[in-house]
Protein backbone atom coordinates (compact mmCIF):
# COMPACT_ATOMS: atom_id res chain seq x y z
CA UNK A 1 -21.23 -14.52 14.80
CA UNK A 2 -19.79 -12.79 11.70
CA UNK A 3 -16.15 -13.53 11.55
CA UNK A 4 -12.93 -11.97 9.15
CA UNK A 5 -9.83 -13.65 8.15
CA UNK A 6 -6.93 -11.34 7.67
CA UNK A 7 -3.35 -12.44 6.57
CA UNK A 8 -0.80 -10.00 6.52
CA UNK A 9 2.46 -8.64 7.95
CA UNK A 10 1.38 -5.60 9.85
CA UNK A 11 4.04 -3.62 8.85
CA UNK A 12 4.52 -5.02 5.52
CA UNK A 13 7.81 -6.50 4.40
CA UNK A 14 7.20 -7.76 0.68
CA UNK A 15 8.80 -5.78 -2.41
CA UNK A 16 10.23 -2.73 -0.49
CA UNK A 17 12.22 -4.96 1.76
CA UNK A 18 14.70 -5.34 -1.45
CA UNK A 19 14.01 -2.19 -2.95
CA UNK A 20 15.15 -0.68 0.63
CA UNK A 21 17.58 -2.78 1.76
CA UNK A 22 20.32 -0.87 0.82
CA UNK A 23 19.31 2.21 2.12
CA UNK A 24 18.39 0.24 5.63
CA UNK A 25 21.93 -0.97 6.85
CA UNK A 26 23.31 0.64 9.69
CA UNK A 27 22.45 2.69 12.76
CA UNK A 28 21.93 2.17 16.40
CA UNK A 29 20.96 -1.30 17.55
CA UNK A 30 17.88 -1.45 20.31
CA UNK A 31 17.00 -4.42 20.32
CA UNK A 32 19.01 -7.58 19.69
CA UNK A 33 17.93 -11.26 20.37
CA UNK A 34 17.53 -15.00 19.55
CA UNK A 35 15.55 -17.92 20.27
CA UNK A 36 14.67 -21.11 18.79
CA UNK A 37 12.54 -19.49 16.42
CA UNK A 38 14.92 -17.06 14.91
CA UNK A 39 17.00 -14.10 15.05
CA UNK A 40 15.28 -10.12 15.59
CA UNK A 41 16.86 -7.23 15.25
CA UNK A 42 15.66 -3.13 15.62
CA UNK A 43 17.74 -0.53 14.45
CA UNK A 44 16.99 3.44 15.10
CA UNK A 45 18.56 5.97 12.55
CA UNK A 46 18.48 9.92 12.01
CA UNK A 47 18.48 10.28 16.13
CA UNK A 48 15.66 7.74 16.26
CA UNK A 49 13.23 9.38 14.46
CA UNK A 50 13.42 5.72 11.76
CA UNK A 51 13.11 2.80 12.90
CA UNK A 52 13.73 -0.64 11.38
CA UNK A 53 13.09 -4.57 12.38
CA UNK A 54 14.88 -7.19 10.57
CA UNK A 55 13.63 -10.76 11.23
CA UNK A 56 16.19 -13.91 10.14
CA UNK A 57 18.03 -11.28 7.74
CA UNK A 58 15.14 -10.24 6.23
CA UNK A 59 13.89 -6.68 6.56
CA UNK A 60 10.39 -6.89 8.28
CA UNK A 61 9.44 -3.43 9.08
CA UNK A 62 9.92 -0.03 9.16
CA UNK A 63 8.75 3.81 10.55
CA UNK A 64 6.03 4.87 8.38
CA UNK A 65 6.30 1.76 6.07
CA UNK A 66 2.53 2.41 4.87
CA UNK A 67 1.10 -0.82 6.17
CA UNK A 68 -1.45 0.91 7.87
CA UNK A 69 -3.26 2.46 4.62
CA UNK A 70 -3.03 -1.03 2.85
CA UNK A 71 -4.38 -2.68 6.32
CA UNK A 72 -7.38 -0.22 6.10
CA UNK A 73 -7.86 -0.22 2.88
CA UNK A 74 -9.78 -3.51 2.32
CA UNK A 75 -11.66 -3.52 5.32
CA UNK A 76 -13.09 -0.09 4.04
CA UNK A 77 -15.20 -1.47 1.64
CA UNK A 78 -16.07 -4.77 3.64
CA UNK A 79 -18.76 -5.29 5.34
CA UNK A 80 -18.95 -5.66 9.45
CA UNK A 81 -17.45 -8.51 10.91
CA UNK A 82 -17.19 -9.61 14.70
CA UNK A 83 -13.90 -12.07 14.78
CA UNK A 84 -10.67 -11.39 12.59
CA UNK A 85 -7.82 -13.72 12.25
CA UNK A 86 -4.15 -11.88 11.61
CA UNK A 87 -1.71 -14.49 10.41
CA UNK A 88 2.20 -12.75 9.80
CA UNK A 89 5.06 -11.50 12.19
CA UNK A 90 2.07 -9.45 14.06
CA UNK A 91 3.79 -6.25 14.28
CA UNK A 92 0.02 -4.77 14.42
CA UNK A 93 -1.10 -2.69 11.16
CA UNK A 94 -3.89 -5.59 10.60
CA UNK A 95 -4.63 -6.30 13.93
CA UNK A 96 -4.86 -2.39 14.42
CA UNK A 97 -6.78 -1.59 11.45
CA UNK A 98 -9.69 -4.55 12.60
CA UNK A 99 -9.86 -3.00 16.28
CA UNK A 100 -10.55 0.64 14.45
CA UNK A 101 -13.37 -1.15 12.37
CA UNK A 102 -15.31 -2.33 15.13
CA UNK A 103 -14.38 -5.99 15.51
CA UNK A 104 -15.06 -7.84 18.79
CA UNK A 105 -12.11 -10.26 18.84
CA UNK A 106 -8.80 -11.08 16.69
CA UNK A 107 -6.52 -13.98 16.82
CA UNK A 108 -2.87 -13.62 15.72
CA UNK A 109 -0.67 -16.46 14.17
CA UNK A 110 2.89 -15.40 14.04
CA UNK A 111 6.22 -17.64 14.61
CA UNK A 112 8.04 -15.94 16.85
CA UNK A 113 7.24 -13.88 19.93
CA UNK A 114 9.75 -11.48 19.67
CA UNK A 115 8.86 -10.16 16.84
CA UNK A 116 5.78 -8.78 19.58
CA UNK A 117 8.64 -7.67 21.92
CA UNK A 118 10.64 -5.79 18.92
CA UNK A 119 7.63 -4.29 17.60
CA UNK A 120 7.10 -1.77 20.48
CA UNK A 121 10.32 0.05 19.46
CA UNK A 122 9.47 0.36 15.93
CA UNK A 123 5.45 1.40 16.11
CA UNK A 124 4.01 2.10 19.67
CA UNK A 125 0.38 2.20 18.23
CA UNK A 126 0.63 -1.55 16.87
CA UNK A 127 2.13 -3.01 19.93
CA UNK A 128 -1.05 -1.72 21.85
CA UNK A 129 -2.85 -2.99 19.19
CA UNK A 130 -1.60 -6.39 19.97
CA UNK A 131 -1.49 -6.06 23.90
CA UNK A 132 -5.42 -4.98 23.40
CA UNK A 133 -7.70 -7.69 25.70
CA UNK A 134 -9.87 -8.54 22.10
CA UNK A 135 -6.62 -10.26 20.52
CA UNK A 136 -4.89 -13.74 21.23
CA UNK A 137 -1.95 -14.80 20.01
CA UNK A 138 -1.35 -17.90 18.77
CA UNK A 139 2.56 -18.91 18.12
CA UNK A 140 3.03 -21.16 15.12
CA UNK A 141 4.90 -20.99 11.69
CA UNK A 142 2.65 -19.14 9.78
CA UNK A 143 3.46 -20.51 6.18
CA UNK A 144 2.96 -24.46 7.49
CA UNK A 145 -0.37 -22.71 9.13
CA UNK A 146 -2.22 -21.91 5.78
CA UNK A 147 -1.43 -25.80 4.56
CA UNK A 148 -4.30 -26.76 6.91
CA UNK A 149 -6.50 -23.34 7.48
CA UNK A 150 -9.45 -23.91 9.79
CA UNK A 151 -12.89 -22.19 10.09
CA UNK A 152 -15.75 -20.15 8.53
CA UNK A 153 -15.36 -16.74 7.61
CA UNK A 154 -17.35 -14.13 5.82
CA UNK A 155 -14.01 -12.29 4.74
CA UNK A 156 -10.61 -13.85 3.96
CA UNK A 157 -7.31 -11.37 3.87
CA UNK A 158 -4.37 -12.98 2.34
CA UNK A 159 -1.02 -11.09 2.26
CA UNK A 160 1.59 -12.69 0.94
CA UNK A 161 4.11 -9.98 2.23
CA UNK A 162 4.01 -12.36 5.63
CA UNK A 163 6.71 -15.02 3.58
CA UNK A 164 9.83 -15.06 1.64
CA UNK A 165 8.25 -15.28 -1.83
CA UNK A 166 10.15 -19.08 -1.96
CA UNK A 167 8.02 -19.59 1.24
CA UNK A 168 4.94 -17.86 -0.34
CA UNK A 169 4.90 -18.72 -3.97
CA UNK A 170 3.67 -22.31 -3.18
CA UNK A 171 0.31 -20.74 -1.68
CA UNK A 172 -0.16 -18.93 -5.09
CA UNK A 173 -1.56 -21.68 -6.56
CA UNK A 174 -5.14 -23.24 -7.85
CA UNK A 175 -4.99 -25.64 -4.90
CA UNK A 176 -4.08 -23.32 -1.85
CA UNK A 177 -6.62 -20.64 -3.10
CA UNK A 178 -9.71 -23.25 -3.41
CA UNK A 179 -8.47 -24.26 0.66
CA UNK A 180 -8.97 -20.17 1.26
CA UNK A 181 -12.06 -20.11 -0.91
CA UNK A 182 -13.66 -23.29 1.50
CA UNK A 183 -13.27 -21.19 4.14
CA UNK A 184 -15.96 -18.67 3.09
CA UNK A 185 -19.26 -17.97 4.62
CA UNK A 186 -22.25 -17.49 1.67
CA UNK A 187 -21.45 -14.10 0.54
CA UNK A 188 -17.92 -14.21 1.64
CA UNK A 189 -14.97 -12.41 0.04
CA UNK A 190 -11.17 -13.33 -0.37
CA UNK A 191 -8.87 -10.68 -0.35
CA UNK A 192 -5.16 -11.62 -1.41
CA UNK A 193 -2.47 -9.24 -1.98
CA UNK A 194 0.55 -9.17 -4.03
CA UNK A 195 3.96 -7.72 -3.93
CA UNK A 196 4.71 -7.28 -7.37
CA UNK A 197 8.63 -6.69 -7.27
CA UNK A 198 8.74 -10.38 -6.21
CA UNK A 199 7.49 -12.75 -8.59
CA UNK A 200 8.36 -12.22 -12.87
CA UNK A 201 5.85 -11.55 -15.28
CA UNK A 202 5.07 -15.33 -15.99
CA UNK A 203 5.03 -15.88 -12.16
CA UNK A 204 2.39 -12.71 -11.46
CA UNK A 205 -0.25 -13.53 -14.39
CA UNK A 206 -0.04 -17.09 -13.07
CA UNK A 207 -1.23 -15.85 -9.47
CA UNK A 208 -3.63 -14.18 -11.19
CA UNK A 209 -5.12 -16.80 -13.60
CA UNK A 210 -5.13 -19.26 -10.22
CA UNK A 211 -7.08 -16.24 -8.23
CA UNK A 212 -9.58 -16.18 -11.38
CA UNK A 213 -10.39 -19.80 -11.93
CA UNK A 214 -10.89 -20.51 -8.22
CA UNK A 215 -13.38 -17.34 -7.72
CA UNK A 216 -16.26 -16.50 -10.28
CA UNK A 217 -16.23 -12.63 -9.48
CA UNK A 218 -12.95 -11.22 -9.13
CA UNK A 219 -12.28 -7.64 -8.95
CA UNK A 220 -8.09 -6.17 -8.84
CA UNK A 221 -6.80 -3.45 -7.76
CA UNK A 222 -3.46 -1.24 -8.04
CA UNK A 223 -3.80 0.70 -4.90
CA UNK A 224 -0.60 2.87 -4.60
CA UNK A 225 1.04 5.55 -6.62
CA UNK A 226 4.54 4.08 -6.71
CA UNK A 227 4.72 0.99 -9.63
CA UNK A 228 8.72 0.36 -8.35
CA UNK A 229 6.91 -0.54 -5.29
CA UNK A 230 3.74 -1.83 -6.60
CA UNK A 231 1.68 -4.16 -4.98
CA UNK A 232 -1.79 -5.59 -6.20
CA UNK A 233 -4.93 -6.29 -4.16
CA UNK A 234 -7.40 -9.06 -5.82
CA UNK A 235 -10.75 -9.65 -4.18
CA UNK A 236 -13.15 -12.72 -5.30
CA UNK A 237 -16.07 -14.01 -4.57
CA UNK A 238 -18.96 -16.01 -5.86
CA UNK A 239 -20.65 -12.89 -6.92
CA UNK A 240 -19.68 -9.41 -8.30
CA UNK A 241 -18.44 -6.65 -5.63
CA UNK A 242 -20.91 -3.89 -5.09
CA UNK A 243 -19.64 -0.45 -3.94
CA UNK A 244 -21.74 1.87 -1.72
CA UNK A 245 -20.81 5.46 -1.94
CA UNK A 246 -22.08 6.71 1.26
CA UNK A 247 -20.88 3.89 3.26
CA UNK A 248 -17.45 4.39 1.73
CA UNK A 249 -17.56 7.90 1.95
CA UNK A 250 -18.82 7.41 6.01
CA UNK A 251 -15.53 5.15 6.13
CA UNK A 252 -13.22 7.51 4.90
CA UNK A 253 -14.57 10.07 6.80
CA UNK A 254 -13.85 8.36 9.92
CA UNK A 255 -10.53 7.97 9.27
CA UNK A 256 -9.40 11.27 8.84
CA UNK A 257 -8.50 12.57 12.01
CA UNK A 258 -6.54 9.30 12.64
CA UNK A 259 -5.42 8.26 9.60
CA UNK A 260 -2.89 9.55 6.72
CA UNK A 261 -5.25 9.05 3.66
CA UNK A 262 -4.35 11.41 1.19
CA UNK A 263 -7.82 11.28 0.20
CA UNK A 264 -9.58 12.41 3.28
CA UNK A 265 -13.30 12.16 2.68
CA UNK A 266 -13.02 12.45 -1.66
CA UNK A 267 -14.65 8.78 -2.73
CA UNK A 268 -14.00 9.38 -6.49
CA UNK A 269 -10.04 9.45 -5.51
CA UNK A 270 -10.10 6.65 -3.39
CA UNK A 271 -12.14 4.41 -5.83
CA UNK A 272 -10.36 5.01 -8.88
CA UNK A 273 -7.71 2.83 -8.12
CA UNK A 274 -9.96 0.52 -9.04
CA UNK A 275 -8.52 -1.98 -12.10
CA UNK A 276 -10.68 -4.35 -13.47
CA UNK A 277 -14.06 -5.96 -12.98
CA UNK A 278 -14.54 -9.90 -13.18
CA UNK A 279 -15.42 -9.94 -16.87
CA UNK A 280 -12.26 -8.46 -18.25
CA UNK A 281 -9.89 -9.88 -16.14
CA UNK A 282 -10.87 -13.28 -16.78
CA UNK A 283 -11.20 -12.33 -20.23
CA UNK A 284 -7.67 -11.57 -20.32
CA UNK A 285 -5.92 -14.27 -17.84
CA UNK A 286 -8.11 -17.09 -18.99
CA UNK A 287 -8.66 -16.72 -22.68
CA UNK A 288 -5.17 -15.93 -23.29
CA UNK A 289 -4.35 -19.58 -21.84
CA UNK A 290 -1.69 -18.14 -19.28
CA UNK A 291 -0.42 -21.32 -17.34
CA UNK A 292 -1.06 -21.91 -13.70
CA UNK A 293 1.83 -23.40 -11.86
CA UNK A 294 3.18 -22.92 -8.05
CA UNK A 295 5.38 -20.17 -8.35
CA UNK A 296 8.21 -22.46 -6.72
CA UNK A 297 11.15 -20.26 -8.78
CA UNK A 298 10.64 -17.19 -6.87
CA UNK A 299 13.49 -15.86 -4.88
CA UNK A 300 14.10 -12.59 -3.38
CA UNK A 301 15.28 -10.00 -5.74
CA UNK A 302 17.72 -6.92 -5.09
CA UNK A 303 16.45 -3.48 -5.30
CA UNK A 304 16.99 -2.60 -8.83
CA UNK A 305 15.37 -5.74 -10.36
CA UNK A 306 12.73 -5.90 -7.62
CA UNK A 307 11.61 -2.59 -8.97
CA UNK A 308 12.09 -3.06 -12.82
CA UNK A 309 10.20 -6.01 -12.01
CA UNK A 310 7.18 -4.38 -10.39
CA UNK A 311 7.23 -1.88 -13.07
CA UNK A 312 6.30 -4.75 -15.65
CA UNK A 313 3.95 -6.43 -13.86
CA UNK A 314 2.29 -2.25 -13.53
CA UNK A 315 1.98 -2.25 -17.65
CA UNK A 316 0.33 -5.16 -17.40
CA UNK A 317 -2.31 -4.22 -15.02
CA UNK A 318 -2.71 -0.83 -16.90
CA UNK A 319 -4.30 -3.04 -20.02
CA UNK A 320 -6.80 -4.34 -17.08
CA UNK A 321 -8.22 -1.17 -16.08
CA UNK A 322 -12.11 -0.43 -16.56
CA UNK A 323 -14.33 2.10 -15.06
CA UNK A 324 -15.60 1.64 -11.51
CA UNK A 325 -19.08 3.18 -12.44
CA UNK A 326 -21.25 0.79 -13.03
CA UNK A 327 -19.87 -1.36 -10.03
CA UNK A 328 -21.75 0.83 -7.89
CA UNK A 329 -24.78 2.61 -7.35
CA UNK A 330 -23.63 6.12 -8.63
CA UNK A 331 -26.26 8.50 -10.02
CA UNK A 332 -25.38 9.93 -13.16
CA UNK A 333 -23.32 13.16 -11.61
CA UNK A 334 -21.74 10.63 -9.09
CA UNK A 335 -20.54 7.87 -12.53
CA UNK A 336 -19.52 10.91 -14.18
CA UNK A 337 -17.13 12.09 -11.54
CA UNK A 338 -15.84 8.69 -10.88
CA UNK A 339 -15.36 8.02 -14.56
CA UNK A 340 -13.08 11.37 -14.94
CA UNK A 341 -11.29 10.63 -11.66
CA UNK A 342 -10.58 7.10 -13.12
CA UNK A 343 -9.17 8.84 -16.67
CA UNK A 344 -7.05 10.89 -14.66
CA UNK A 345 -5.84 8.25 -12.45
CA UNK A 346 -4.72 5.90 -15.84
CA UNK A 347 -2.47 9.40 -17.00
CA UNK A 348 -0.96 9.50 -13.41
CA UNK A 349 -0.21 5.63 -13.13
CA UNK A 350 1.73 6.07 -17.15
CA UNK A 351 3.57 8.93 -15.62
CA UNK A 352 4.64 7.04 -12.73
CA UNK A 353 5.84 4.36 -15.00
CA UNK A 354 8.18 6.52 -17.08
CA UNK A 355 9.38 8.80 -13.99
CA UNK A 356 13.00 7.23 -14.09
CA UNK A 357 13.17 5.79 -17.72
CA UNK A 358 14.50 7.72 -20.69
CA UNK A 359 11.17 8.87 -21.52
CA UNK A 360 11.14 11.08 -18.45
CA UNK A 361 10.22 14.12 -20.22
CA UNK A 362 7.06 13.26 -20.52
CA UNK A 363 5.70 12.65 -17.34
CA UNK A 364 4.54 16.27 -16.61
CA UNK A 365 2.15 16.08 -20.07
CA UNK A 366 0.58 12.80 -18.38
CA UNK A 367 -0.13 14.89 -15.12
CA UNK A 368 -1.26 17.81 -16.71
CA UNK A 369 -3.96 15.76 -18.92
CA UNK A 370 -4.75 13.99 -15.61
CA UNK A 371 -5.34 17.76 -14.27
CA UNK A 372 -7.99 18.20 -16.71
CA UNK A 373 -9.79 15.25 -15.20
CA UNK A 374 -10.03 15.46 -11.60
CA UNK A 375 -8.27 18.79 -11.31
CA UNK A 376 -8.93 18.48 -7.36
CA UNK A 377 -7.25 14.87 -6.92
CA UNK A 378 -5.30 14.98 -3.90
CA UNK A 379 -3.19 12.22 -5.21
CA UNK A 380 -2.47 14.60 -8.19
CA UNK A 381 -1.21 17.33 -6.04
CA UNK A 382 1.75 14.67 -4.27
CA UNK A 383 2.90 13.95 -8.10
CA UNK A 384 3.22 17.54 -8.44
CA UNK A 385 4.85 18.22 -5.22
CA UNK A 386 7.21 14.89 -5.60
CA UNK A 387 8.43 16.12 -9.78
CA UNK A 388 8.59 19.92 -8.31
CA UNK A 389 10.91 19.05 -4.71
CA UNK A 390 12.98 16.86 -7.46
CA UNK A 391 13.25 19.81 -9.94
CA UNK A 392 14.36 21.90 -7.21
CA UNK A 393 17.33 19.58 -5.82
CA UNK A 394 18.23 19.63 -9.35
CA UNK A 395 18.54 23.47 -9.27
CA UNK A 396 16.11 24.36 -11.31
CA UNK A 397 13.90 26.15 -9.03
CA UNK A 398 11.99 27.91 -11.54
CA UNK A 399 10.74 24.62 -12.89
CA UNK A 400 10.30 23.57 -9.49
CA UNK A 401 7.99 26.81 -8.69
CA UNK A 402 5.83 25.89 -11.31
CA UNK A 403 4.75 22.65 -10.28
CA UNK A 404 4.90 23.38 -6.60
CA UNK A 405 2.27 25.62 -6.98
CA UNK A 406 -0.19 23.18 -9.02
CA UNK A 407 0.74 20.96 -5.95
CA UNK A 408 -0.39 23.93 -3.79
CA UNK A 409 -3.14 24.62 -5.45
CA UNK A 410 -4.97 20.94 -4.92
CA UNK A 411 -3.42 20.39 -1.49
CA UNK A 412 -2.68 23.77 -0.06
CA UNK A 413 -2.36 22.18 3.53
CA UNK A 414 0.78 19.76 2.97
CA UNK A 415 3.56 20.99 4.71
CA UNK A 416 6.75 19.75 2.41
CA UNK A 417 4.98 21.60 -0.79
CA UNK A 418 5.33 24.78 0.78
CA UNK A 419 8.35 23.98 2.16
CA UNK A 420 10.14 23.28 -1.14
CA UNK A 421 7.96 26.35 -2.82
CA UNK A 422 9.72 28.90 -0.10
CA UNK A 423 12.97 27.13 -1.06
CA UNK A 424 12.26 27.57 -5.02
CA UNK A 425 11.43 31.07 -4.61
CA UNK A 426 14.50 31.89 -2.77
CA UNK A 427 16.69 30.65 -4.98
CA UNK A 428 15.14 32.47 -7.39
CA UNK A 429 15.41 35.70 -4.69
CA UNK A 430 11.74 36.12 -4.91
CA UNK A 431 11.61 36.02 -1.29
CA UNK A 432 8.08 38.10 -1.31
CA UNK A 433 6.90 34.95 -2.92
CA UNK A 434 9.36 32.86 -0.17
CA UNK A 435 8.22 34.12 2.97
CA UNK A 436 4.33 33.64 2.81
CA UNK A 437 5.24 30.16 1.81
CA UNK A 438 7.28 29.80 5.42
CA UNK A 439 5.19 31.54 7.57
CA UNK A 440 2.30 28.94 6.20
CA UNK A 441 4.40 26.24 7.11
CA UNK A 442 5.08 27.53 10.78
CA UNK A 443 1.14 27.51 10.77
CA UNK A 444 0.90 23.78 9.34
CA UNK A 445 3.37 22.15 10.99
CA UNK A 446 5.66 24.14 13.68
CA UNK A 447 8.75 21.94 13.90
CA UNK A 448 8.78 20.81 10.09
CA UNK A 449 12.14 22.16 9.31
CA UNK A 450 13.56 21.51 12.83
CA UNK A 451 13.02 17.71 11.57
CA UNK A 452 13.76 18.27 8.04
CA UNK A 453 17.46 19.45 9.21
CA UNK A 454 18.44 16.69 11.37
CA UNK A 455 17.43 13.75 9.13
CA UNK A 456 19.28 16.29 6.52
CA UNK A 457 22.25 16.94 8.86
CA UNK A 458 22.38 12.65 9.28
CA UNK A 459 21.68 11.76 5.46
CA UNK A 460 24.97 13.95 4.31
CA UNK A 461 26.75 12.47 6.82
């Protein structure tokens, strides 16, 4: 029987807990209680439509945290498995995500059951998840658990969002990963992900030098838009990963009628997150005689270093990146597409990285060269739609208009880009141009701006 290993925190803690904490203080307390394991906590806000859990004093989870894409997003590209193991808090994205991809059975390992109890009141779908008859739970401290990891697997998931990154850093090191790497079946894979607002520069190409000498084939990965909240996915094995377009492509397809995957069923988006193969990135980590320690310094950062910090570790990723082509079998049309997708997704990443920096001004040139690229990249049309809603609260709707409409243009289905286009126009009393753009919306999604007004109403309050 084919089995899976999956470490995470279902609805990921990691670098947004700091980056967040700030803005998560406050609101109505639901859920309150202690045991010898520790202290929970749920809070709702903006008449319950957010919800948070804070575990010990440390934010744990929140509404719409996106643990679910980076819970899917591995298991994507892996191939079937019949037995998963979830080790973290178990507030369900993992265990979730494995029941979707056809698993037969998934054990839990989480310290404290009411974290299980809590979870219900912050996301309904991954408390069934965990009540589902495939999964046991197993109570025990999880970070003492992967000391002395048991078993055979043919895929290990390790996400290091489950720990405080004092608790965590330790496992970052040659002689934890070579225990995860022993527990691989022949033509196994470990997957280990990294929050990168947590650990310094030193401290992340350290994790990544350890990841490299323990596996011969390592691939890595920068899999969301958002390098103050970065986090990076490494996957090694004893032999190069191989990428199937029409499996992927089956995958994603899958998913979209469940799923919030901004790339629906377009492979060439999804893959061109892609980073680095093997050769370069141990080309870079081990020739250039970067030290591997435990990363025993690391402490929790507040927001505003957390992110600087993850913005760092981004630029240093950037000088990783190499085509995804010729890691899969792509005819030439297919490599060609993939190779312009993964151009354009380079100019969006360097646009990212000077959004809030006093080079600012150029972000729109890097999305408009990305445009020329992969002019139909959904992820594209969100950078548009994020710079143009932001233009707009500024009030300069007539810069806002013009970038709401590229937005429109790649995703003319997403609700808050006509929203804020309708808004731009009538400012600028073009309301011809304002009321198509709100009678679209009404079509898309009914009660958008019924929701828009009370977390609006709440927020100025």
């Amino acid at each position: 029987m084919k089995k899976i290993l999956v470490l995470t925190l279902a609805l990921a803690m990691g670098v947004v807990a700091p980056r967040l904490a700030g803005a998560m203080t406050g609101g109505k307390k639901v859920f309150d209680q202690s045991n010898n394991r520790g202290h929970v906590q749920v809070f709702t806000k903006y008449n319950g439509s957010f919800r948070y859990m804070v575990e010990d004093g440390l934010l744990r989870a929140w509404t719409d945290d996106g643990a679910s894409r980076r819970a899917h997003l591995s298991l994507i590209l892996a191939p079937s498995a019949k037995k998963a193991l979830v080790v973290g808090p178990g507030a369900g994205a993992a265990v979730e995500a494995a029941l979707f991809h056809g698993v037969e059975s998934v054990d839990v390992v989480m310290n404290n059951p009411l974290v299980l109890n809590a979870s219900r009141l912050v996301a309904e779908k991954y408390a069934n998840a965990l009540s589902d008859s495939r999964v046991k739970i197993i109570y025990a401290d999880p970070a003492k658990w992967l000391d002395n990891p048991k078993g055979q697997y043919d895929q290990v998931f390790l996400w290091s969002s489950v720990f405080k990154p004092e608790e965590m850093g330790r496992h970052l090191s040659y002689d934890s990963l070579l225990k995860a790497k022993k527990l691989l079946n022949p033509g196994g894979a470990v997957t280990l992900w990294i929050p990168m607002g947590l650990y310094d520069g030193d401290q992340f190409k350290s994790a990544l030098a350890a990841f490299s000498r323990v596996f011969p084939a390592v691939s890595l990965w920068a899999p969301e838009m958002t390098p103050d909240l970065g986090w990076a996915l490494l996957i090694g094995s004893e032999s190069g990963m191989r990428i199937d377009l029409a499996r992927t492509k089956e995958q994603l397809t899958r998913m979209m009628d469940s799923y919030r995957f901004i790339e629906r069923d377009n492979v060439a988006s999804f893959l061109s997150f892609y980073v680095s193969s093997e050769e370069e990135l141990k080309e870079a980590l081990l020739k250039g005689k970067i030290a591997i320690k435990p990363l025993s310094g690391a402490k929790l950062p507040d927001w505003k270093s957390g992110g600087n910090i993850s913005r760092e570790n981004y630029r240093f990723m950037i000088r990783l990146r190499t085509p995804i082509s010729s890691r899969t079998n792509a005819n030439e049309e297919e490599a060609k597409r993939l190779d312009d997708y993964f151009t354009a997704r380079t100019r969006m990443i360097e646009g990212r990285l000077v959004h809030k920096t006093q080079e600012g001004g150029k972000e729109i040139g890097f999305y408009d060269e990305a445009l020329k690229s992969a002019p139909d990249d959904p992820h594209l049309g969100q950078l548009y739609q994020m710079l143009g809603k932001a233009y707009f609260l500024s009030n300069l709707p007539k810069k806002a208009a013009h970038l709401l409409e590229k937005a429109k243009a790649i995703n003319p289905n997403h609700a808050a880009t006509r929203y804020y286009l309708g808004k731009s126009y009538e400012a600028m009393t073009r309301y011809e141009k304002a009321s198509p753009e709100y009678q679209k919306l009404k079509e898309l999604e009914p009660n958008f701006m019924e929701t828009l007004s009370v977390i609006g109403m709440e927020l100025d309050e």
